[in-house]
C-alpha atoms as a PDB file:
ATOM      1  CA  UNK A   1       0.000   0.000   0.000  1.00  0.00           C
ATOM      2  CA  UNK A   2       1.609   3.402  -1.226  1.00  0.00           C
ATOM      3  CA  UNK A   3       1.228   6.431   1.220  1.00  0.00           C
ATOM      4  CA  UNK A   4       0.186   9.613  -0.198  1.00  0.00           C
ATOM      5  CA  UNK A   5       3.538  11.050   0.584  1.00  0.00           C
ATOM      6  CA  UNK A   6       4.974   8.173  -1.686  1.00  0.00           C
ATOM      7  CA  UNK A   7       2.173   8.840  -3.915  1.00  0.00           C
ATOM      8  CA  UNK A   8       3.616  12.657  -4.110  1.00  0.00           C
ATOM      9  CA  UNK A   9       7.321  11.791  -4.241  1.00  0.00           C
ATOM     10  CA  UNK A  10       6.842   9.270  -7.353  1.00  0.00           C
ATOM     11  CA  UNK A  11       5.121  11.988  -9.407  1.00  0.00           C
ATOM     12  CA  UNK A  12       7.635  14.247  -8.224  1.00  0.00           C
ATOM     13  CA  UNK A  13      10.626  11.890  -9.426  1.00  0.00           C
ATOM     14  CA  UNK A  14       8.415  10.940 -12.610  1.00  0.00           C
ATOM     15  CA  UNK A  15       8.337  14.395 -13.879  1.00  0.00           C
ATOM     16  CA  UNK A  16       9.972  14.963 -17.125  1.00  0.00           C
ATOM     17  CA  UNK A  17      11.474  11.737 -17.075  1.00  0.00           C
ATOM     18  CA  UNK A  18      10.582  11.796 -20.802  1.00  0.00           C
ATOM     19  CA  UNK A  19      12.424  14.840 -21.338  1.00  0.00           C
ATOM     20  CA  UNK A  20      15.495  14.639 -23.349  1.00  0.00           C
ATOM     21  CA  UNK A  21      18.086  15.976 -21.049  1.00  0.00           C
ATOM     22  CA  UNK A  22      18.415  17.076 -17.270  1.00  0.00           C
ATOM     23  CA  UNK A  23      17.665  20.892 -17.724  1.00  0.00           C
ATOM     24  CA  UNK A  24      14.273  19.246 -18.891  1.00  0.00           C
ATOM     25  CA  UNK A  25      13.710  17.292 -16.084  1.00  0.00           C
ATOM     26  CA  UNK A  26      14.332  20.297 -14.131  1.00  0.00           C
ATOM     27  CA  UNK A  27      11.709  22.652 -15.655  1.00  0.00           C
ATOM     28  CA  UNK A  28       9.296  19.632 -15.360  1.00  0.00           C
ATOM     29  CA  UNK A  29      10.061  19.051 -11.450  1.00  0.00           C
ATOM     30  CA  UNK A  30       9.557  22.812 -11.015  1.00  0.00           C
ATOM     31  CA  UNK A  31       6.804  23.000 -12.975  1.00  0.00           C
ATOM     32  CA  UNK A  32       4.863  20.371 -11.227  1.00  0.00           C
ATOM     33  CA  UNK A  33       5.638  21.851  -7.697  1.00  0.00           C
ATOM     34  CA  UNK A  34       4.175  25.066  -8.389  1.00  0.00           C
ATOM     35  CA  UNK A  35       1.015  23.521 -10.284  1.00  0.00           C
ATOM     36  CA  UNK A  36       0.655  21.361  -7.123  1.00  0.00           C
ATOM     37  CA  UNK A  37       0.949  24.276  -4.697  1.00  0.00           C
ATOM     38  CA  UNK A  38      -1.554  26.199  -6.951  1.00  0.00           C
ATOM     39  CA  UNK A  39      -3.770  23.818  -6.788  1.00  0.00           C
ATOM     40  CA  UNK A  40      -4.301  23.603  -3.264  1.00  0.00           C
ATOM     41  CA  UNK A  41      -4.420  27.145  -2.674  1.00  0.00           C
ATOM     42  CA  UNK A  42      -7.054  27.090  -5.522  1.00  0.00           C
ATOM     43  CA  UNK A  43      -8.944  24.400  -3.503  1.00  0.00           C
ATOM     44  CA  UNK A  44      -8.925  26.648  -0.078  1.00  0.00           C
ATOM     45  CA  UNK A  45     -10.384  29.662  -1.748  1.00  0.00           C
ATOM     46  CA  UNK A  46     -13.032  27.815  -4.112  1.00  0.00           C
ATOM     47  CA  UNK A  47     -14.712  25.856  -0.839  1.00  0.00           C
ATOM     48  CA  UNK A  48     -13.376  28.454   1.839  1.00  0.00           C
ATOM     49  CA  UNK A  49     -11.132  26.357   3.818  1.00  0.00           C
ATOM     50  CA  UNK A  50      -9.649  29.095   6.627  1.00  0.00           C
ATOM     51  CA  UNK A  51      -8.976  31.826   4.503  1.00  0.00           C
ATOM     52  CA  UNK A  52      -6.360  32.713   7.195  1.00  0.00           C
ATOM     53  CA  UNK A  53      -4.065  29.808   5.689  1.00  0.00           C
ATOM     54  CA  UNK A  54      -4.795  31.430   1.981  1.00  0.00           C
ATOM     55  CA  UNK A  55      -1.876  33.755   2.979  1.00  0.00           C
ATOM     56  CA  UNK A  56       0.550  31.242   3.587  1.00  0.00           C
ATOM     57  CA  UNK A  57      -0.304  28.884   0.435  1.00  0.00           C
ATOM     58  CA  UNK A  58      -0.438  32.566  -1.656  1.00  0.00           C
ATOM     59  CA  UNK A  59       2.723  33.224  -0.287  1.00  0.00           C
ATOM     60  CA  UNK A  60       3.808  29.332  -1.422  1.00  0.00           C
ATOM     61  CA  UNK A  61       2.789  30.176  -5.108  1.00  0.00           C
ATOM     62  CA  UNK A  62       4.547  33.106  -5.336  1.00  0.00           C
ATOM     63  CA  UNK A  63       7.881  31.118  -4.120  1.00  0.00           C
ATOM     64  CA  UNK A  64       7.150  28.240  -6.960  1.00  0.00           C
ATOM     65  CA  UNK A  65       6.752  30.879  -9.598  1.00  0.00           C
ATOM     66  CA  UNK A  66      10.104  32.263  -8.504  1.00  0.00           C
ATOM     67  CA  UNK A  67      11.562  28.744  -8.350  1.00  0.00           C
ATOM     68  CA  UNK A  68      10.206  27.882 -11.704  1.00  0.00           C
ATOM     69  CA  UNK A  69      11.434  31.355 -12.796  1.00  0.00           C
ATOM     70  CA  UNK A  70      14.926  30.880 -11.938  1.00  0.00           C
ATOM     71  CA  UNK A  71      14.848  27.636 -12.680  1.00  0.00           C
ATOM     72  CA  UNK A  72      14.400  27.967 -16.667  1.00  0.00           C
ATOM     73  CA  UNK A  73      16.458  30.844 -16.701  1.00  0.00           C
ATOM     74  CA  UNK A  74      19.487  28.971 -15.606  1.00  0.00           C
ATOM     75  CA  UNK A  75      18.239  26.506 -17.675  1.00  0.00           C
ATOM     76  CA  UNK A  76      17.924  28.610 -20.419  1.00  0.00           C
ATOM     77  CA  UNK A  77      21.284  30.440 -19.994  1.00  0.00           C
ATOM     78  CA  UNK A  78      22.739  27.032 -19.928  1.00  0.00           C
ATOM     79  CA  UNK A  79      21.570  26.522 -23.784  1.00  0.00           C
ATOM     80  CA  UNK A  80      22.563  29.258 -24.967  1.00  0.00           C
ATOM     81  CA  UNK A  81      26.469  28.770 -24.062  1.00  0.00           C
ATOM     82  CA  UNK A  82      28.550  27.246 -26.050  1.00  0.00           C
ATOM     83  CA  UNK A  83      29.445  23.664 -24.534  1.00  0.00           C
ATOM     84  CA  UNK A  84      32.827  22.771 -23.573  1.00  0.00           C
ATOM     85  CA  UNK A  85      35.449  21.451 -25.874  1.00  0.00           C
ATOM     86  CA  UNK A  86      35.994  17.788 -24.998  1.00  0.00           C
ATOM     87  CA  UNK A  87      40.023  18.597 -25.529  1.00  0.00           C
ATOM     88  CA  UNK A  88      40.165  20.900 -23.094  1.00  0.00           C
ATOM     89  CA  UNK A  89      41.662  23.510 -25.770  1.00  0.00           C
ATOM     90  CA  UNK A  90      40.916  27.357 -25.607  1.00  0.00           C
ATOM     91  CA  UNK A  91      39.827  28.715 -29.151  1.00  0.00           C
END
């Protein structure tokens, strides 16, 4: 029997696995945290769950959408360099 938390953590993992390279994976992982944190703050304010804890989750979603934010711009300014020569030789 799987606990939720193991439930959580495998989707986690799974994320991106089909992507092509690491940076991919990475985009997917921090994509899927701050879809999951939306989510539930969605949840509290569509059936009012203590709107006192709406702060806290808002405050959540704001950190994933920095996280995912700095996490494809790293990613991004990782494609865009050139990659290393394998001989170790300087232009």
């Amino acid at each position: 029997m799987t606990t939720f938390d193991q439930e959580i953590t495998r989707h986690y993992v799974s994320a991106g696995i089909d992507g092509p390279d690491l940076d991919a994976r990475r985009v997917a992982r921090a994509t899927f945290v701050r879809d999951t944190v939306r989510a539930l703050y969605n949840a509290d304010k569509k059936f009012g769950i203590d709107p006192a804890d709406n702060g806290s989750l808002a405050e959540l979603v704001d950190a994933a959408e920095e996280h995912l934010k700095h996490i494809a711009t790293d990613v991004s300014q990782r494609s865009v360099m050139a990659p290393p020569n394998p001989r170790g030789d300087t232009a």
